[in-house]
N, C-alpha and C. Protein backbone atom coordinates (compact mmCIF):
# COMPACT_ATOMS: atom_id res chain seq x y z
N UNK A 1 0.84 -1.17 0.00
CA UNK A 1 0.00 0.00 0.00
C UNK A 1 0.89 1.23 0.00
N UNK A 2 0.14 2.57 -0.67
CA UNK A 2 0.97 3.67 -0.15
C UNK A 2 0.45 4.75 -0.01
N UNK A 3 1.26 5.44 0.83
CA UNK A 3 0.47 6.88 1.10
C UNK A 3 0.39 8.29 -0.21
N UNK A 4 0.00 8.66 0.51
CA UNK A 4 -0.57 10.26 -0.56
C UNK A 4 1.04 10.32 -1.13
N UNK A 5 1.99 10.45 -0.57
CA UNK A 5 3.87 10.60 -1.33
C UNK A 5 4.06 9.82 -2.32
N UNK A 6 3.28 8.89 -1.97
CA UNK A 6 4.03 7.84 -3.15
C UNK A 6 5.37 6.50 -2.31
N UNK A 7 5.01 7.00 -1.15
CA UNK A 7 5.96 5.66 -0.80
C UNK A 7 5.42 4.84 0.11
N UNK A 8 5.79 3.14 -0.32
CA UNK A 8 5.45 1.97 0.26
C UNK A 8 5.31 2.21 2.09
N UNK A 9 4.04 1.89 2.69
CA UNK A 9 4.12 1.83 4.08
C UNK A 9 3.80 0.85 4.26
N UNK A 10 3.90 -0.12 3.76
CA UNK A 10 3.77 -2.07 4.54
C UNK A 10 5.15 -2.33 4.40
N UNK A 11 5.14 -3.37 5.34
CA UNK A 11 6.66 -4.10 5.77
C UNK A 11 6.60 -4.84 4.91
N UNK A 12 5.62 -5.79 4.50
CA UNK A 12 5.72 -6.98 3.69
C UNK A 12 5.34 -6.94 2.13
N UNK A 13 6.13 -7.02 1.36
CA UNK A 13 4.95 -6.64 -0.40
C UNK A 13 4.94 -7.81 -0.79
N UNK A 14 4.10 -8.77 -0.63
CA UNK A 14 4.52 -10.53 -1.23
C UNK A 14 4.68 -10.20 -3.04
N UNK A 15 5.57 -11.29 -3.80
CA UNK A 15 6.04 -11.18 -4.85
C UNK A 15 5.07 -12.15 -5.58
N UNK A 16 4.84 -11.86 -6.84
CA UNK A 16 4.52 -12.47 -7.71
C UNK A 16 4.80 -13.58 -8.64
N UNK A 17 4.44 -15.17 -8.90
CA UNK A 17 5.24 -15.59 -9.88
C UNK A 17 5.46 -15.23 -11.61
N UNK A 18 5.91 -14.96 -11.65
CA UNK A 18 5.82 -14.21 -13.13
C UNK A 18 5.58 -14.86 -14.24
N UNK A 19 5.46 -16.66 -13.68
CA UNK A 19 4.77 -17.66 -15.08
C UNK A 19 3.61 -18.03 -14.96
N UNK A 20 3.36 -18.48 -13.10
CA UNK A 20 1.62 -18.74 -12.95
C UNK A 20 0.81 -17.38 -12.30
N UNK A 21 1.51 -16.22 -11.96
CA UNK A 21 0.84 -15.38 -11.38
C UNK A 21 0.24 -15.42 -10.38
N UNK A 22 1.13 -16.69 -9.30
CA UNK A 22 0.44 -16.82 -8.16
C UNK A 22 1.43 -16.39 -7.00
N UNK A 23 0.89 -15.69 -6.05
CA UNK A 23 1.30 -15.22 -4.48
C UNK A 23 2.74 -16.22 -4.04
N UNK A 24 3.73 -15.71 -4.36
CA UNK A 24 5.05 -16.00 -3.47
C UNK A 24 5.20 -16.11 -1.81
N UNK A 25 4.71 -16.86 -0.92
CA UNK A 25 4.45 -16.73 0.22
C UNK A 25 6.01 -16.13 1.15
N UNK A 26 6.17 -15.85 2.01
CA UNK A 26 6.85 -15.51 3.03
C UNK A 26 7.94 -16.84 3.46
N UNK A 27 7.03 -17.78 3.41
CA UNK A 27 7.80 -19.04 3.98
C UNK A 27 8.31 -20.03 2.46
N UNK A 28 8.03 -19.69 1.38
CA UNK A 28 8.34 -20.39 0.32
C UNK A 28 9.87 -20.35 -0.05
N UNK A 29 10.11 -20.60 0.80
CA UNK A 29 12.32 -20.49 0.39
C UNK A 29 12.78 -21.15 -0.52
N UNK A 30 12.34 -21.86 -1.56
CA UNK A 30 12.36 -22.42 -2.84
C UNK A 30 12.42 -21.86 -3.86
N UNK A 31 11.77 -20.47 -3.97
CA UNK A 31 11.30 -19.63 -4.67
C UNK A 31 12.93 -19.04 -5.41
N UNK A 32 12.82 -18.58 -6.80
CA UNK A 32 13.72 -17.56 -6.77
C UNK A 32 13.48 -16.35 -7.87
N UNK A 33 14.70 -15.49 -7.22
CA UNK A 33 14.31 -14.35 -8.47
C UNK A 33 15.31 -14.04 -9.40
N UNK A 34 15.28 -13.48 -10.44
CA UNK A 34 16.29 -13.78 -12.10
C UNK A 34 16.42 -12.43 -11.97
N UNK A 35 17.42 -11.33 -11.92
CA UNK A 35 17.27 -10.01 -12.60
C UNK A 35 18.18 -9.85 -13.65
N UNK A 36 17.96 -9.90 -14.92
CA UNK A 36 18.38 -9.73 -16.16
C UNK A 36 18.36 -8.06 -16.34
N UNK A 37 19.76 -8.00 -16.87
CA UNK A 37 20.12 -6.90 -17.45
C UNK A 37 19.64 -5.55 -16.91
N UNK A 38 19.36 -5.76 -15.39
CA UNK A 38 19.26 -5.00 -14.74
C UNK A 38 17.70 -4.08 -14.79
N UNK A 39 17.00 -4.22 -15.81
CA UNK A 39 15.61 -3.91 -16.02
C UNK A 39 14.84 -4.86 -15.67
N UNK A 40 14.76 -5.84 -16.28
CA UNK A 40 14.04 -7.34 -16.18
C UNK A 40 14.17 -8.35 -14.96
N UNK A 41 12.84 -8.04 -14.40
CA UNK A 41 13.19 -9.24 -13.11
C UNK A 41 12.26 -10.20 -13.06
N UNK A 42 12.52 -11.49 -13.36
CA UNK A 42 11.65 -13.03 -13.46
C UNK A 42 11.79 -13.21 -12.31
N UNK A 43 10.47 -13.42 -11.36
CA UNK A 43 10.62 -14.50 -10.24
C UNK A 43 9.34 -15.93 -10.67
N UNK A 44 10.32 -16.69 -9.67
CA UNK A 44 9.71 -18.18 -9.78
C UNK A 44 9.50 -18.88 -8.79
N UNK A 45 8.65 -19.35 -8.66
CA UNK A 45 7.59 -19.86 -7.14
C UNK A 45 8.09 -21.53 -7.48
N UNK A 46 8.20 -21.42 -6.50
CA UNK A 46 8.47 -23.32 -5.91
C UNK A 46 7.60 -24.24 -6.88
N UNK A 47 6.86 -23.61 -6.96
CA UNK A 47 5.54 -25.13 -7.35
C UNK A 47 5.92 -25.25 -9.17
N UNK A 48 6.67 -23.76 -10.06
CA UNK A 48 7.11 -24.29 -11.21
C UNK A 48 8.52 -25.27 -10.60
N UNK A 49 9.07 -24.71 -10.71
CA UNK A 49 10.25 -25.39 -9.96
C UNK A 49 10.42 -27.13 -10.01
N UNK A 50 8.88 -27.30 -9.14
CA UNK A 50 8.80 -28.82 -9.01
C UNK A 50 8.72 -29.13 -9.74
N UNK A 51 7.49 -28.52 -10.72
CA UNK A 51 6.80 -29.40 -12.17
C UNK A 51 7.87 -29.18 -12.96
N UNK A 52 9.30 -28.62 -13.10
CA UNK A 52 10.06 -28.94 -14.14
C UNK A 52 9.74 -27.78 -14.95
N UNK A 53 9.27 -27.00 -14.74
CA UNK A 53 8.67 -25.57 -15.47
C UNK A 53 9.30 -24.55 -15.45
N UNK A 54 10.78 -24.68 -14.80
CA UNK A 54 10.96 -23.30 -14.44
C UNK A 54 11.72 -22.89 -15.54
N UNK A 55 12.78 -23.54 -16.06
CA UNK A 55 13.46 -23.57 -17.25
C UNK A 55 12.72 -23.41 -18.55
N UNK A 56 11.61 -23.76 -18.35
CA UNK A 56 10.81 -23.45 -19.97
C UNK A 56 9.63 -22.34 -19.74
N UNK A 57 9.50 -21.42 -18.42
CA UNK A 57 9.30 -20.60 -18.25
C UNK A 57 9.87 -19.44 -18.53
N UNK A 58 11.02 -18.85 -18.01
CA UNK A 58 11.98 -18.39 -17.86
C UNK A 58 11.82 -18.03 -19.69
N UNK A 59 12.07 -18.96 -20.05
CA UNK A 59 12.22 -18.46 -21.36
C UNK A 59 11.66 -18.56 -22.57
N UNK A 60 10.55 -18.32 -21.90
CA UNK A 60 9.03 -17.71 -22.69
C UNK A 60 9.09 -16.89 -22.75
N UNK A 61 9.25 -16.26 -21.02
CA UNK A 61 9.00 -14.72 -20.62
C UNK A 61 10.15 -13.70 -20.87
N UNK A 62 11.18 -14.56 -21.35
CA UNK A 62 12.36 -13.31 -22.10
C UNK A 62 12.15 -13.63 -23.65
N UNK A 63 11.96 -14.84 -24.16
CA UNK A 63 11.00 -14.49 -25.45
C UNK A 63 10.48 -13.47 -26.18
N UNK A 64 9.20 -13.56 -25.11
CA UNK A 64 8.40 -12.38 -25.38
C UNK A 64 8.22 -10.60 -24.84
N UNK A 65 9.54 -10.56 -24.05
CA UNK A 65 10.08 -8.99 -23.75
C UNK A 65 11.32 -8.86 -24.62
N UNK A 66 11.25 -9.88 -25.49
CA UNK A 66 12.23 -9.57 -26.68
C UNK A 66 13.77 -10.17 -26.54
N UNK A 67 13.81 -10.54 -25.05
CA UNK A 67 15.53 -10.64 -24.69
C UNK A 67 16.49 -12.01 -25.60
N UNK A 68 15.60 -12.47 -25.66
CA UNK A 68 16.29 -13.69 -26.53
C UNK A 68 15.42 -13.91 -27.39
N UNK A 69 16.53 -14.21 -28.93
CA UNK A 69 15.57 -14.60 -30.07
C UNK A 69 14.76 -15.54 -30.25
N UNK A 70 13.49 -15.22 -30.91
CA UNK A 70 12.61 -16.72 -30.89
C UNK A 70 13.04 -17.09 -32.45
């Protein structure tokens, strides 16, 4: 959340997975995050991870922000 300034007043901002779009929990220490080229940041939630998804995620989603050729 934030105030009238414009800056964050919660302690906690939970993260997003950036392939299923689901809630990164607090306790999910599996999880990780990619920051490419310093603009671009992929995070990835445990549960691709398991299914073997994370690797053919990953690079969909620089795919299609252009970073690697399709």
């Amino acid at each position: 959340m934030q105030n009238d300034a414009g800056e964050f007043v919660d302690l906690y901002v939970p993260r997003k997975c950036s392939a299923s779009n689901r809630i990164i929990g607090a306790k999910d220490h599996a999880s990780i995050q990619i920051n490419i080229s310093e603009v671009t940041c992929f995070k990835n939630a445990s549960l691709c991870m398991c299914n073997g998804e994370s690797d053919d995620s990953i690079l969909r989603l620089a795919k299609n922000d252009g970073i690697v050729s399709k």
